[in-house]
N, C-alpha and C. Protein backbone atom coordinates (compact mmCIF):
# COMPACT_ATOMS: atom_id res chain seq x y z
N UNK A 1 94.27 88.69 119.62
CA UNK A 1 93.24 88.35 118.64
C UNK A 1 92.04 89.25 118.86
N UNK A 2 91.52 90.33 118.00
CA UNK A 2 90.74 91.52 118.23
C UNK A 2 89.29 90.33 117.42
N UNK A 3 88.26 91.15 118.22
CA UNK A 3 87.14 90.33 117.79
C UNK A 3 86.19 91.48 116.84
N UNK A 4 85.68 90.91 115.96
CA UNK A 4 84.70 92.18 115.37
C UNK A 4 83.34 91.13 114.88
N UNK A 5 82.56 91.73 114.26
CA UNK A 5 81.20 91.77 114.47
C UNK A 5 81.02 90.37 113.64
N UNK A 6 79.50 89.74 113.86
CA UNK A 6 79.17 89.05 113.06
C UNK A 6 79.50 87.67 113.47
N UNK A 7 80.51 87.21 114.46
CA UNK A 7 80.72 86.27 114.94
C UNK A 7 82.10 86.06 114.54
N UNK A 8 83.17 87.15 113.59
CA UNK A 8 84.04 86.91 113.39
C UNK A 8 85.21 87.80 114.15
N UNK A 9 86.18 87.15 113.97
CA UNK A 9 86.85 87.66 114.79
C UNK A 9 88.35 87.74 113.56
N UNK A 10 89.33 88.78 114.20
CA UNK A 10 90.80 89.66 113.28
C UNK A 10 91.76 88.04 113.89
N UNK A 11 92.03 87.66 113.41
CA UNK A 11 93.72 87.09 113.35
C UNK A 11 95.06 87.63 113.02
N UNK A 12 95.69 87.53 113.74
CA UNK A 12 97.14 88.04 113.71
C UNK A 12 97.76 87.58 112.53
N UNK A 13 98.01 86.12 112.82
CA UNK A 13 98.61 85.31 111.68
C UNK A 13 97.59 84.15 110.80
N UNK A 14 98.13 83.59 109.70
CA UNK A 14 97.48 82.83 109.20
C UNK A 14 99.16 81.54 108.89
N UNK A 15 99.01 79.78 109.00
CA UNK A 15 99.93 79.17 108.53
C UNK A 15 99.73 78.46 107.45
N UNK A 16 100.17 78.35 106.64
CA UNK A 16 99.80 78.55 105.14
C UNK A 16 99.65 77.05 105.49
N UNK A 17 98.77 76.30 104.30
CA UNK A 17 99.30 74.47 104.48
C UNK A 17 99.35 73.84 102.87
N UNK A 18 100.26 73.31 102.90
CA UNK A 18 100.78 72.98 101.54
C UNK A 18 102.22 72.17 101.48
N UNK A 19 102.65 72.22 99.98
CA UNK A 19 103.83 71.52 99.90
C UNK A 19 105.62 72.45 101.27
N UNK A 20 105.29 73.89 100.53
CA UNK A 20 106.54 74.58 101.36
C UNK A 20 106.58 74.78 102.40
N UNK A 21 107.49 74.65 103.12
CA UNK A 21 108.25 74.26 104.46
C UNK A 21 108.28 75.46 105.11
N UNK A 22 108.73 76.49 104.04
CA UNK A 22 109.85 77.94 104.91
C UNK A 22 108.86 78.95 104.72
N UNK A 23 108.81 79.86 105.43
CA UNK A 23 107.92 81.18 105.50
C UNK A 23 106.50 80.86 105.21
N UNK A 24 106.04 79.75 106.12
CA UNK A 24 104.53 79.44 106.06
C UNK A 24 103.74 80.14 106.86
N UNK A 25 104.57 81.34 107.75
CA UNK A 25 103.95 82.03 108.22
C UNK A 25 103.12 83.23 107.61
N UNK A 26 101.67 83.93 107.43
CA UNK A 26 101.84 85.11 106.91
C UNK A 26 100.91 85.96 107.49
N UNK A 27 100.90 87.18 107.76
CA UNK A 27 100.44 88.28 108.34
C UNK A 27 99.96 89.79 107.48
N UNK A 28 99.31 90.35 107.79
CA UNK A 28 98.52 91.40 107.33
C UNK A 28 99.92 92.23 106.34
N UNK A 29 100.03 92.76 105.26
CA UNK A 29 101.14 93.20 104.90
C UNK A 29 102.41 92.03 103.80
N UNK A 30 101.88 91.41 104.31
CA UNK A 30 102.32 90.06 103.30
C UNK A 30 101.64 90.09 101.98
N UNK A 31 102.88 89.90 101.02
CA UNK A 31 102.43 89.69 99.18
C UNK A 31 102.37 88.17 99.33
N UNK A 32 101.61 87.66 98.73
CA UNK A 32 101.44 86.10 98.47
C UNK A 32 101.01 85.72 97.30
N UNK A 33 101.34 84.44 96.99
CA UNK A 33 100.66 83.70 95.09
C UNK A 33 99.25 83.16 96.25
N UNK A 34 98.37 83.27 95.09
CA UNK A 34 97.08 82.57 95.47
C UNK A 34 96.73 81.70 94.43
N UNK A 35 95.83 80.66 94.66
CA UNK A 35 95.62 79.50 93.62
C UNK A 35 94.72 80.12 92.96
N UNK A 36 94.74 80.18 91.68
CA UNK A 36 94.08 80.27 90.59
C UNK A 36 92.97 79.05 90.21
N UNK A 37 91.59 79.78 90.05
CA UNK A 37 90.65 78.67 89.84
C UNK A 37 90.80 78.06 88.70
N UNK A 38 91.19 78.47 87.58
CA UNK A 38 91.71 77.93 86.04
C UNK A 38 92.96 76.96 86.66
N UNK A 39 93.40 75.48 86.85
CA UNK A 39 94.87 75.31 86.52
C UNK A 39 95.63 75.71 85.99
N UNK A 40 95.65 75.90 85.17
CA UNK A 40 96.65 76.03 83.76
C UNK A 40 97.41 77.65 83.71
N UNK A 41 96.50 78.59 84.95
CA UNK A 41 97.04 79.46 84.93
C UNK A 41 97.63 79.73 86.21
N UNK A 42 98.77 81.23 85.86
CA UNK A 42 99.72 80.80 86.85
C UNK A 42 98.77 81.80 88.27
N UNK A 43 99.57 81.58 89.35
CA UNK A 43 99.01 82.33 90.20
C UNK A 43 98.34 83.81 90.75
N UNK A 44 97.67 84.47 91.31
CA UNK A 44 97.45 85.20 91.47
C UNK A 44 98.68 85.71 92.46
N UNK A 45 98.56 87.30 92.27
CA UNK A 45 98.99 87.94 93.52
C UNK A 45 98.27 88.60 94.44
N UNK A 46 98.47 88.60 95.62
CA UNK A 46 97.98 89.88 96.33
C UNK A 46 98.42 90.43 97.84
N UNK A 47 98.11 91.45 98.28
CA UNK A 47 98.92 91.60 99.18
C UNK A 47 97.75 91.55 100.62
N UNK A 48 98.18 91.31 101.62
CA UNK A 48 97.00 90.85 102.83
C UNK A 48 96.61 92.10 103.12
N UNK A 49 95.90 92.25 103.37
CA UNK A 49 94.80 93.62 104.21
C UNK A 49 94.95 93.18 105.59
N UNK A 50 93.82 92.21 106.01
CA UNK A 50 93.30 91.28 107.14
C UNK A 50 93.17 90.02 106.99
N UNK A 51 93.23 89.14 108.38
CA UNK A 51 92.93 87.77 108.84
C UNK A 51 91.76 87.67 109.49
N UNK A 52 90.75 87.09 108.73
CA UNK A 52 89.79 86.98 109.99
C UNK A 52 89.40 85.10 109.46
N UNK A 53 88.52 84.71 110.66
CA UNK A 53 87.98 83.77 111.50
C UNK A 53 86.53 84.04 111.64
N UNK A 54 85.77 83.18 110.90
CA UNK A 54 84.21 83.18 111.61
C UNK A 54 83.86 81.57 112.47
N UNK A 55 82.77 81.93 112.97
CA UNK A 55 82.72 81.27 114.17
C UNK A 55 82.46 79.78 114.11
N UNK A 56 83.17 79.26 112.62
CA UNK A 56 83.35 78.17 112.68
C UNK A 56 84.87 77.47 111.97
N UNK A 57 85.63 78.66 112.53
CA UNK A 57 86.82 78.65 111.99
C UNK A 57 87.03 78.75 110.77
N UNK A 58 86.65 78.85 109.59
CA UNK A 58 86.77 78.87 108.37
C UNK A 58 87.82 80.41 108.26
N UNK A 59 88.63 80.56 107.86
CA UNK A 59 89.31 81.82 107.74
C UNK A 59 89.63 82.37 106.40
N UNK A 60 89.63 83.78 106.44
CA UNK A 60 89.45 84.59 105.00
C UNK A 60 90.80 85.42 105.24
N UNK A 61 91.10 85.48 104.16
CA UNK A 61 92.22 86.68 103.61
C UNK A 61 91.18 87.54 102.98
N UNK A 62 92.00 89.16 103.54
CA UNK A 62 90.81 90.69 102.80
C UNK A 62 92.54 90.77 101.85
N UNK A 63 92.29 91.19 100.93
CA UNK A 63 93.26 91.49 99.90
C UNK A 63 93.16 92.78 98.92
N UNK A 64 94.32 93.01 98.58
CA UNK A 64 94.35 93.62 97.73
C UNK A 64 95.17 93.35 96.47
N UNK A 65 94.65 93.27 95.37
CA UNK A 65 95.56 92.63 94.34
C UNK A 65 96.22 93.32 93.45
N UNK A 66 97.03 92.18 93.13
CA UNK A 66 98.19 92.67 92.24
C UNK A 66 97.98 92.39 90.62
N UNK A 67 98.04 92.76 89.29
CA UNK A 67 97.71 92.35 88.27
C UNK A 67 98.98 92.09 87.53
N UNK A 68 98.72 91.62 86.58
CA UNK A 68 99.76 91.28 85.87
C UNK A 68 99.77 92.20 84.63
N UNK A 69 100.80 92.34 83.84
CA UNK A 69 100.33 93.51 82.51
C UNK A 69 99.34 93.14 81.64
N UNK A 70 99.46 91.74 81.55
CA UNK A 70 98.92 90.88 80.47
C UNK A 70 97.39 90.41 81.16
N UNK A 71 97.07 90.69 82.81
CA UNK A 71 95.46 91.02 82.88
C UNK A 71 94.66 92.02 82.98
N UNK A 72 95.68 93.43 82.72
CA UNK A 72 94.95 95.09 82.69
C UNK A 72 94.51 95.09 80.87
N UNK A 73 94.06 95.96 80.59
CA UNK A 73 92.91 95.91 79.55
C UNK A 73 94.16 96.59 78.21
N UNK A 74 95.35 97.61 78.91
CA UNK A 74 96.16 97.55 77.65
C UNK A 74 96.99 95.82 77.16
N UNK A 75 96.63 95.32 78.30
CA UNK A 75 97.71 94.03 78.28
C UNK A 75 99.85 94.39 78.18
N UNK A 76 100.10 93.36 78.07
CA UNK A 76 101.57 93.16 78.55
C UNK A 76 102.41 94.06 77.42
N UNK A 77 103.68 95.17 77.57
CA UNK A 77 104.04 95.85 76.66
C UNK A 77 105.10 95.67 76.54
N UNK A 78 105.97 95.95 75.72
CA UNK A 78 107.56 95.51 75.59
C UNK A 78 108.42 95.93 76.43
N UNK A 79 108.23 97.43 77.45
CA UNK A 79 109.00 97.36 78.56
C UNK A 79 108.52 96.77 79.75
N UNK A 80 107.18 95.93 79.56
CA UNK A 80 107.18 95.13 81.19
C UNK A 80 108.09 93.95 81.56
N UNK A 81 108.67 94.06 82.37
CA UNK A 81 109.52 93.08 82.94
C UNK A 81 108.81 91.32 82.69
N UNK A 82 109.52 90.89 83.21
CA UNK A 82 108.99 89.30 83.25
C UNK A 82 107.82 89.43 84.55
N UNK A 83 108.80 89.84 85.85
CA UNK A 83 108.47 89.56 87.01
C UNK A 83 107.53 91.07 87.49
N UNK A 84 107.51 91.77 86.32
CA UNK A 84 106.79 93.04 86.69
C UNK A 84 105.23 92.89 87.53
N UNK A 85 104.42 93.81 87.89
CA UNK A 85 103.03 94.10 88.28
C UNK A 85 102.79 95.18 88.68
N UNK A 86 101.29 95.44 88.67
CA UNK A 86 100.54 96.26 88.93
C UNK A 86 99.63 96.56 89.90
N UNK A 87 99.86 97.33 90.77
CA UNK A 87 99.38 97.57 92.14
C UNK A 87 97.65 98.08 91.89
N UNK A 88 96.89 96.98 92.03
CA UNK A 88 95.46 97.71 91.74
C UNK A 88 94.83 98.10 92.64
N UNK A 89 93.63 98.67 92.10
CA UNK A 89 92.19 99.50 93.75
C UNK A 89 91.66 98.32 93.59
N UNK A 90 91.89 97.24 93.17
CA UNK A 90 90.59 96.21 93.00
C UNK A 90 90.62 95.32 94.90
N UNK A 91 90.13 95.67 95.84
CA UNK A 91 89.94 94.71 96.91
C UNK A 91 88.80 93.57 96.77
N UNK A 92 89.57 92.37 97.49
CA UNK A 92 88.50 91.01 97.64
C UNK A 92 88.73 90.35 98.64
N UNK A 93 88.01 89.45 98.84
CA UNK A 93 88.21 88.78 100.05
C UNK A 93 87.87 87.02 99.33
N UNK A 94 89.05 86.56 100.21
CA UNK A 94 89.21 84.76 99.28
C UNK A 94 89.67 84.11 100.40
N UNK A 95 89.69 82.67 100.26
CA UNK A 95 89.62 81.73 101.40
C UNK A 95 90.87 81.65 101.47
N UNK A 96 92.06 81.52 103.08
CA UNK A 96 92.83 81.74 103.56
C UNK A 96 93.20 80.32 102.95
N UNK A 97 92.31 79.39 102.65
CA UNK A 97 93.08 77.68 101.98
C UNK A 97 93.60 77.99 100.51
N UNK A 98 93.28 79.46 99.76
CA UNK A 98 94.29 79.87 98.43
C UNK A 98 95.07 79.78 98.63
N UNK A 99 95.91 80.43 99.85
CA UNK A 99 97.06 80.51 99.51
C UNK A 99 98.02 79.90 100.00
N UNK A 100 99.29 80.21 98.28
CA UNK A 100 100.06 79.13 97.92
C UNK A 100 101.62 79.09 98.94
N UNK A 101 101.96 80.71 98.97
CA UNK A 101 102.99 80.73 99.54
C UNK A 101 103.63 82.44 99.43
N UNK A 102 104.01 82.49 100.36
CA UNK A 102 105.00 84.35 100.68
C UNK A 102 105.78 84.28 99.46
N UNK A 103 105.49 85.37 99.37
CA UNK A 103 106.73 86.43 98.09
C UNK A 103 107.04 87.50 98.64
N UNK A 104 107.64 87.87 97.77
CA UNK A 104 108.31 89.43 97.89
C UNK A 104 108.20 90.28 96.78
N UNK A 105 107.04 91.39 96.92
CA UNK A 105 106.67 92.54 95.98
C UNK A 105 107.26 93.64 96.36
N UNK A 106 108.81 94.00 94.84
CA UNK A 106 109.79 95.37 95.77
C UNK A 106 108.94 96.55 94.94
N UNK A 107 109.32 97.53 95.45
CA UNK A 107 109.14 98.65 94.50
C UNK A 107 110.32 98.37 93.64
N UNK A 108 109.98 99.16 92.45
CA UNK A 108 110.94 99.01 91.22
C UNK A 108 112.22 99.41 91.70
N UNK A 109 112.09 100.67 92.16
CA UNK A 109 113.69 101.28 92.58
C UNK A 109 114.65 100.08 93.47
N UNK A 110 113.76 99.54 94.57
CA UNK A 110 114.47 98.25 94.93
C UNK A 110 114.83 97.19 94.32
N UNK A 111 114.00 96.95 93.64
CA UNK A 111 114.13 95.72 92.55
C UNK A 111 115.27 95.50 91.71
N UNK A 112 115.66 96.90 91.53
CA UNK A 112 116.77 97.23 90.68
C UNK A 112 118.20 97.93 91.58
N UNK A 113 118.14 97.04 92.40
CA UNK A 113 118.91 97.24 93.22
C UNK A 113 119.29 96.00 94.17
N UNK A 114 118.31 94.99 93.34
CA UNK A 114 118.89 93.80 94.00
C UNK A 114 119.86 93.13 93.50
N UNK A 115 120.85 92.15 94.21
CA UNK A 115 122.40 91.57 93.77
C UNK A 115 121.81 90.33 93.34
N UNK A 116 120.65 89.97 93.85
CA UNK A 116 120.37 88.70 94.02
C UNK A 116 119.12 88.00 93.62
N UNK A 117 118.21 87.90 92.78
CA UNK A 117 116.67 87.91 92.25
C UNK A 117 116.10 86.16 92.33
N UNK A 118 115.41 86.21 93.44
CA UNK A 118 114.99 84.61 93.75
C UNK A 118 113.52 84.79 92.73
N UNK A 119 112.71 83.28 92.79
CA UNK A 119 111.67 83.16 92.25
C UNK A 119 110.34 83.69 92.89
N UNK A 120 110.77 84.40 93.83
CA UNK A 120 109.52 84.87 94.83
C UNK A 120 110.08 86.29 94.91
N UNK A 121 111.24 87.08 94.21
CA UNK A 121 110.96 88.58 93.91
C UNK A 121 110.28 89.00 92.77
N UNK A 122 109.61 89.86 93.30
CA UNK A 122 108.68 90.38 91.60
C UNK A 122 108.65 92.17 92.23
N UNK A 123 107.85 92.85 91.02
CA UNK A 123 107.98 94.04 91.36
C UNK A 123 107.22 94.77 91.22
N UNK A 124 106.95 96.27 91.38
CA UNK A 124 105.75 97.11 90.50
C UNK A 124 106.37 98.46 90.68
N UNK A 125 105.67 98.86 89.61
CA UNK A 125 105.70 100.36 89.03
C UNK A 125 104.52 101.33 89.54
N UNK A 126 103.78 100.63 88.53
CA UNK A 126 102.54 101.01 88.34
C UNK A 126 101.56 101.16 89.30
N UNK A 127 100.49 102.59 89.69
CA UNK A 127 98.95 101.61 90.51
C UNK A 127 98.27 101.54 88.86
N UNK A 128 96.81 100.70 89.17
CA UNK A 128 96.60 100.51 88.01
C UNK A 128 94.68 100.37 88.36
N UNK A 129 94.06 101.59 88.12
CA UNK A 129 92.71 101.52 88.29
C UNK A 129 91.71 100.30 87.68
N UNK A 130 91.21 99.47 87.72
CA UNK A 130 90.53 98.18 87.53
C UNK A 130 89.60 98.60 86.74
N UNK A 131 88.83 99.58 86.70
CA UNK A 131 87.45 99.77 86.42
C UNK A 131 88.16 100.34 85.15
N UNK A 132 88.86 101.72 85.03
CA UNK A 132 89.20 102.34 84.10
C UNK A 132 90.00 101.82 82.76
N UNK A 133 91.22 101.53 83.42
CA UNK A 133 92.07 100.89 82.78
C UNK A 133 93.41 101.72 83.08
N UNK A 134 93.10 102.95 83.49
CA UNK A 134 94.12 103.94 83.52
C UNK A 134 95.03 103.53 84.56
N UNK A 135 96.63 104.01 84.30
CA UNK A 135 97.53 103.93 85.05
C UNK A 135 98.42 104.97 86.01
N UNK A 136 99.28 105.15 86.66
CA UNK A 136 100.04 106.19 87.35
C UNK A 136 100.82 105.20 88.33
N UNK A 137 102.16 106.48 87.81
CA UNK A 137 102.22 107.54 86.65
C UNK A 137 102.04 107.23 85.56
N UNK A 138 101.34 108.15 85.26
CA UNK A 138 100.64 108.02 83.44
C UNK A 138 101.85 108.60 82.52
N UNK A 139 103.09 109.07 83.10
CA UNK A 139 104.35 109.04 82.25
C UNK A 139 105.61 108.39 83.04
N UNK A 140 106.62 107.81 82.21
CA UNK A 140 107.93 107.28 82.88
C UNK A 140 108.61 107.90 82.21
N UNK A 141 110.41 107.91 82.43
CA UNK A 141 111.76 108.25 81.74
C UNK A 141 111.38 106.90 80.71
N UNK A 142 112.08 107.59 80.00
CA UNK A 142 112.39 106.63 78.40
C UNK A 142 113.56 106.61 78.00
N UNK A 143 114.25 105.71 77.09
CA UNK A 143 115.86 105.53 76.97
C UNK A 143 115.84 104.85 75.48
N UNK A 144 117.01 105.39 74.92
CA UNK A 144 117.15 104.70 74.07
C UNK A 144 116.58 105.54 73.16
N UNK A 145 116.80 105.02 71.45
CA UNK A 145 116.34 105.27 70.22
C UNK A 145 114.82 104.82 70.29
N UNK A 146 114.33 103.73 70.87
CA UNK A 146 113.06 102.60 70.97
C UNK A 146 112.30 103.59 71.81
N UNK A 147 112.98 105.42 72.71
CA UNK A 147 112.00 105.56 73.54
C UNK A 147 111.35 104.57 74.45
N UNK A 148 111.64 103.42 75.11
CA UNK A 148 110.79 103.03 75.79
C UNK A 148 111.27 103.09 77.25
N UNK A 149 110.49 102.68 78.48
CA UNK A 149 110.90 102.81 79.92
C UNK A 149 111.90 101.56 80.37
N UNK A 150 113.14 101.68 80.99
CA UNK A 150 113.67 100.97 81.79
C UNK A 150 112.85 99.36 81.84
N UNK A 151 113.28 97.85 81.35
CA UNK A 151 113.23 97.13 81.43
C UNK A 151 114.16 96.24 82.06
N UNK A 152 113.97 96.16 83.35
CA UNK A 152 115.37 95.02 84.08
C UNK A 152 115.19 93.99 83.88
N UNK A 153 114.13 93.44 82.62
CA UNK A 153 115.19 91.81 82.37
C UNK A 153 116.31 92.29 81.39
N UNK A 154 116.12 93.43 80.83
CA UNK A 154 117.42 94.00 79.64
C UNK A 154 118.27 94.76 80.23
N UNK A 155 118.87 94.27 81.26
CA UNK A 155 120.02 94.95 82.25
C UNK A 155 121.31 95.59 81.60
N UNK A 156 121.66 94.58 80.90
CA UNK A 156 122.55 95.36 79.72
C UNK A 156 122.50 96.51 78.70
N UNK A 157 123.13 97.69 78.86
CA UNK A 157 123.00 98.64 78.38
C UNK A 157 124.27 99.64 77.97
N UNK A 158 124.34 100.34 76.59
CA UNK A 158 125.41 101.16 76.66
C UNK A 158 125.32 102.76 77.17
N UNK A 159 125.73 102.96 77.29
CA UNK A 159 125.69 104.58 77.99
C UNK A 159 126.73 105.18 77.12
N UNK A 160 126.05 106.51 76.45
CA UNK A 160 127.31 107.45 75.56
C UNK A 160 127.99 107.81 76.72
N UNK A 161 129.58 108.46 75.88
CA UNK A 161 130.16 108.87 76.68
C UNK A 161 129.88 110.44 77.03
N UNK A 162 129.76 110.49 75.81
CA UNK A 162 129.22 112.08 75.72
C UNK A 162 127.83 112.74 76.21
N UNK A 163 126.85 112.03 75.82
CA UNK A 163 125.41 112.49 76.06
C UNK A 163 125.06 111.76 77.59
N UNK A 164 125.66 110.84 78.10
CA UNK A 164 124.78 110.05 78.68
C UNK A 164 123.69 109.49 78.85
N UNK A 165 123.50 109.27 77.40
CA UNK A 165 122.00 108.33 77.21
C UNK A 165 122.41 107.14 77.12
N UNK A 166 121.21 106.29 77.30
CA UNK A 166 121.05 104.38 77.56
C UNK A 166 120.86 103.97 76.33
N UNK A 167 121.47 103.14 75.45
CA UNK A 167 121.03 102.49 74.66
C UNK A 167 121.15 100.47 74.66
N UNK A 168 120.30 100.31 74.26
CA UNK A 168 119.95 99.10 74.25
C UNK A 168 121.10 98.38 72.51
N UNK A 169 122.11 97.76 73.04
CA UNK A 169 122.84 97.25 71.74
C UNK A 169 122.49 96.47 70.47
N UNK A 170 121.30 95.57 70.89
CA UNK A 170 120.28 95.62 69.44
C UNK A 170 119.81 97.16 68.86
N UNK A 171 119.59 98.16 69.38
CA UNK A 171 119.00 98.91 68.82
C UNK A 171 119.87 99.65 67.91
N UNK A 172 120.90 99.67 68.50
CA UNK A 172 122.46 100.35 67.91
C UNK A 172 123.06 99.18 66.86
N UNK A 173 122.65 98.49 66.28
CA UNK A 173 122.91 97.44 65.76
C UNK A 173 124.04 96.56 66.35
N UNK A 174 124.14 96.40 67.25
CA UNK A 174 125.42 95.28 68.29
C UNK A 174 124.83 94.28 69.16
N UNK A 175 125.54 93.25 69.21
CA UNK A 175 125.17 92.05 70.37
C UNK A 175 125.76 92.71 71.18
N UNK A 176 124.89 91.98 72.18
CA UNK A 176 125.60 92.20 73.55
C UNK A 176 126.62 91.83 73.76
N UNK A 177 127.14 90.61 73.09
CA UNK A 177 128.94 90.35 73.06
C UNK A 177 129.75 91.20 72.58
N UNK A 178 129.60 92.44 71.15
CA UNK A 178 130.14 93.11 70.40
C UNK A 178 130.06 94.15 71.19
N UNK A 179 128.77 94.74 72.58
CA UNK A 179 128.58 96.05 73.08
C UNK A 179 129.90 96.01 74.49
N UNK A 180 130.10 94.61 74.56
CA UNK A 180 130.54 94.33 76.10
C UNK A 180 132.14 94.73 76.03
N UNK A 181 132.75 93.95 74.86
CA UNK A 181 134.21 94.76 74.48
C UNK A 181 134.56 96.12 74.12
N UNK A 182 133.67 96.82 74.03
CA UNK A 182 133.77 98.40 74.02
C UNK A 182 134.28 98.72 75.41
N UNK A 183 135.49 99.79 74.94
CA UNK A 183 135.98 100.54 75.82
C UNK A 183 135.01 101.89 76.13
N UNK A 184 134.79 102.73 75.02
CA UNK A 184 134.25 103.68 75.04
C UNK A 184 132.83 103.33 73.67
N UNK A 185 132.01 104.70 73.90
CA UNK A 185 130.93 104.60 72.95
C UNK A 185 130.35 105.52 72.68
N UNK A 186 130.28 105.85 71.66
CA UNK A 186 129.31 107.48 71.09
C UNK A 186 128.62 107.53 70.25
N UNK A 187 127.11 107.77 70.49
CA UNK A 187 126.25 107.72 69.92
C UNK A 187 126.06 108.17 68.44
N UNK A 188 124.95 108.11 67.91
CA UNK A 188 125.36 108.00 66.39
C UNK A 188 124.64 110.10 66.26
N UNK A 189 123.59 110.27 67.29
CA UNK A 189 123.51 111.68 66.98
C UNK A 189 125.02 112.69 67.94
N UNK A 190 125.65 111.80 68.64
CA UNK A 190 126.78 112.68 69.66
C UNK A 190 127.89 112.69 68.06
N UNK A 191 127.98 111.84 67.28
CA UNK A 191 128.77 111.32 66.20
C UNK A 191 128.65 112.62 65.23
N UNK A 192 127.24 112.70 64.85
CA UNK A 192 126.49 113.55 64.02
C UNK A 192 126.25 115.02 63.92
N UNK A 193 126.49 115.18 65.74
CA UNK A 193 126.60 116.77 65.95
C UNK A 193 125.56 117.15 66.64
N UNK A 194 123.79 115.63 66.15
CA UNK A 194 122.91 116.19 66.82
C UNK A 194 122.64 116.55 68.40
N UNK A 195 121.65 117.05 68.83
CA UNK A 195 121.48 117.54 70.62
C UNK A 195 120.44 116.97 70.59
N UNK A 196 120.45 115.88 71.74
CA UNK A 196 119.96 115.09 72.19
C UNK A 196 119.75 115.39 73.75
N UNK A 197 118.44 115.29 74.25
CA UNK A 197 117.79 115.05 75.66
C UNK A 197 118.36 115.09 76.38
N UNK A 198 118.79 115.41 77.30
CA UNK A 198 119.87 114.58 78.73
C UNK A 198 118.91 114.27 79.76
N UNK A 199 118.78 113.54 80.73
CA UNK A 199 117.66 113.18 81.41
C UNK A 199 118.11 114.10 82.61
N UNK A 200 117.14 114.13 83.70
CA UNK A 200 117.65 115.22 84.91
C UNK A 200 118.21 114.38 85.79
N UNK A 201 118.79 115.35 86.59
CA UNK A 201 119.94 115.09 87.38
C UNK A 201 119.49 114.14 88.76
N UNK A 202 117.77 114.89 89.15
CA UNK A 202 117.21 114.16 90.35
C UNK A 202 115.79 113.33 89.99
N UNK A 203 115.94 112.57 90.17
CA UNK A 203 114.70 111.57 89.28
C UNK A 203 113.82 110.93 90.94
N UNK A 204 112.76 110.47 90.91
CA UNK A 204 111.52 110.24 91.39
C UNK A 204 111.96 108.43 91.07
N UNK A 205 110.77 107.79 92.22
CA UNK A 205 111.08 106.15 92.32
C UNK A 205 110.69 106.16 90.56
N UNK A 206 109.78 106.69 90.27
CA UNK A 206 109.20 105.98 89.14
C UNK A 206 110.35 106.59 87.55
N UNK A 207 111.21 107.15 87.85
CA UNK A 207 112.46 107.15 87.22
C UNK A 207 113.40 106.85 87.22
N UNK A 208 113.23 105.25 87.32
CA UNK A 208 114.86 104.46 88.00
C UNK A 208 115.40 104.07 86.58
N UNK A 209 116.84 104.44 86.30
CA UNK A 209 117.68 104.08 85.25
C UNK A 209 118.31 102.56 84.94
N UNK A 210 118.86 102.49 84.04
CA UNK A 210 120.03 101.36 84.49
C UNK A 210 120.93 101.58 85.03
N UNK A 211 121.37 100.53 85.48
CA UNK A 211 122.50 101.04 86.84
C UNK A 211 123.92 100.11 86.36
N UNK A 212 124.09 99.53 85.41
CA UNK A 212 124.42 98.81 84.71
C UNK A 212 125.70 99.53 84.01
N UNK A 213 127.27 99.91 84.33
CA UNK A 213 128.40 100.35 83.89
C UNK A 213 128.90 99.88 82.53
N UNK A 214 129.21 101.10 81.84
CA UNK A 214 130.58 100.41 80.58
C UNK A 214 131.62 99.24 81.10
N UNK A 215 131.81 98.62 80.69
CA UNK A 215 133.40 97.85 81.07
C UNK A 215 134.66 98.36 80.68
């Protein structure tokens, strides 16, 4: 337990107190929900900086937070995920009795690579400047006719055979039941003759595809 100025002193750990049982432990490096002063809204995120203790035990979480699409100033867009976020510069410091309970904030590339998605995985892309509004990367890969970036709640996807582009089976006019019995599939410009994009061969975290096979 390192001591620093002011009468306060660094904590290692903090034990959360509340309804949950499991991983009430949390430490510097830990993503956590924090209570929201509004009820009605859902939790905050953020990830721990520091634990400290002043000299009457009262203890603080230093944080750094996480936003949601729908609290940055463009607000929420049609490729943000459900469970998506935004890694901000915004630091604060809030009472260690916020918080609600450990999560797990993957990077996207992981995220999309999980077999298994509990209610405490979420993810991010984005950093996302507070003051500005601006984001980075200020460009992603795009897919599809819709142009838009990789959305993993829309995991389902067709892939030409020919071009290897992603299309989304509403966009191609098909359900996902009508896209899923396809053996093969060719796009309507591979159909047409047109030349279409191919994406590159070595892509960056912030160019993660679907990973999602023909049947």
């Amino acid at each position: 337990m390192a001591k620093s100025r002011h009468g306060r002193r660094e904590l290692h750990s903090y034990t959360i107190r509340g309804m949950y049982t499991m991983n009430r432990t949390v430490r510097a490096g830990d993503a956590v929900f924090m209570r929201a002063p509004e009820t009605e809204k859902d939790p905050y995120v953020a990830i721990i900086q520091k634990i400290e203790a002043d000299n009457r035990n009262n203890v603080n979480v230093h944080v750094r937070w996480y936003y949601r699409p729908e609290e940055t100033k463009r607000g929420r867009q049609r490729f943000h995920g459900i469970r998506e976020l935004m890694l901000s510069d915004h630091y604060d410091v809030q009472s260690a009795e916020t918080i609600e309970r450990k999560v797990t904030v993957h990077t996207f590339k992981d995220y999309t690579e999980l077999k298994f998605i509990s209610p405490t995985d979420l993810y991010w892309r984005f950093e996302y400047n507070a003051k500005t509004g601006a984001c980075k990367p200020g460009r992603v890969e795009v897919f599809c006719k819709c142009r838009m970036p990789y959305n993993p709640d829309h995991y389902f996807m067709l892939q030409c055979d020919k071009c290897n582009e992603w299309f989304h089976p509403r966009c191609v006019g098909m359900s996902n039941g009508e896209a899923n019995k396809l053996d093969t599939y060719v796009c309507e410009n591979c159909e047409s003759g047109k030349r279409v994009r191919k994406r590159p061969s070595q892509r960056s975290a912030s160019q993660v595809g679907p990973k999602r096979q023909k049947t």
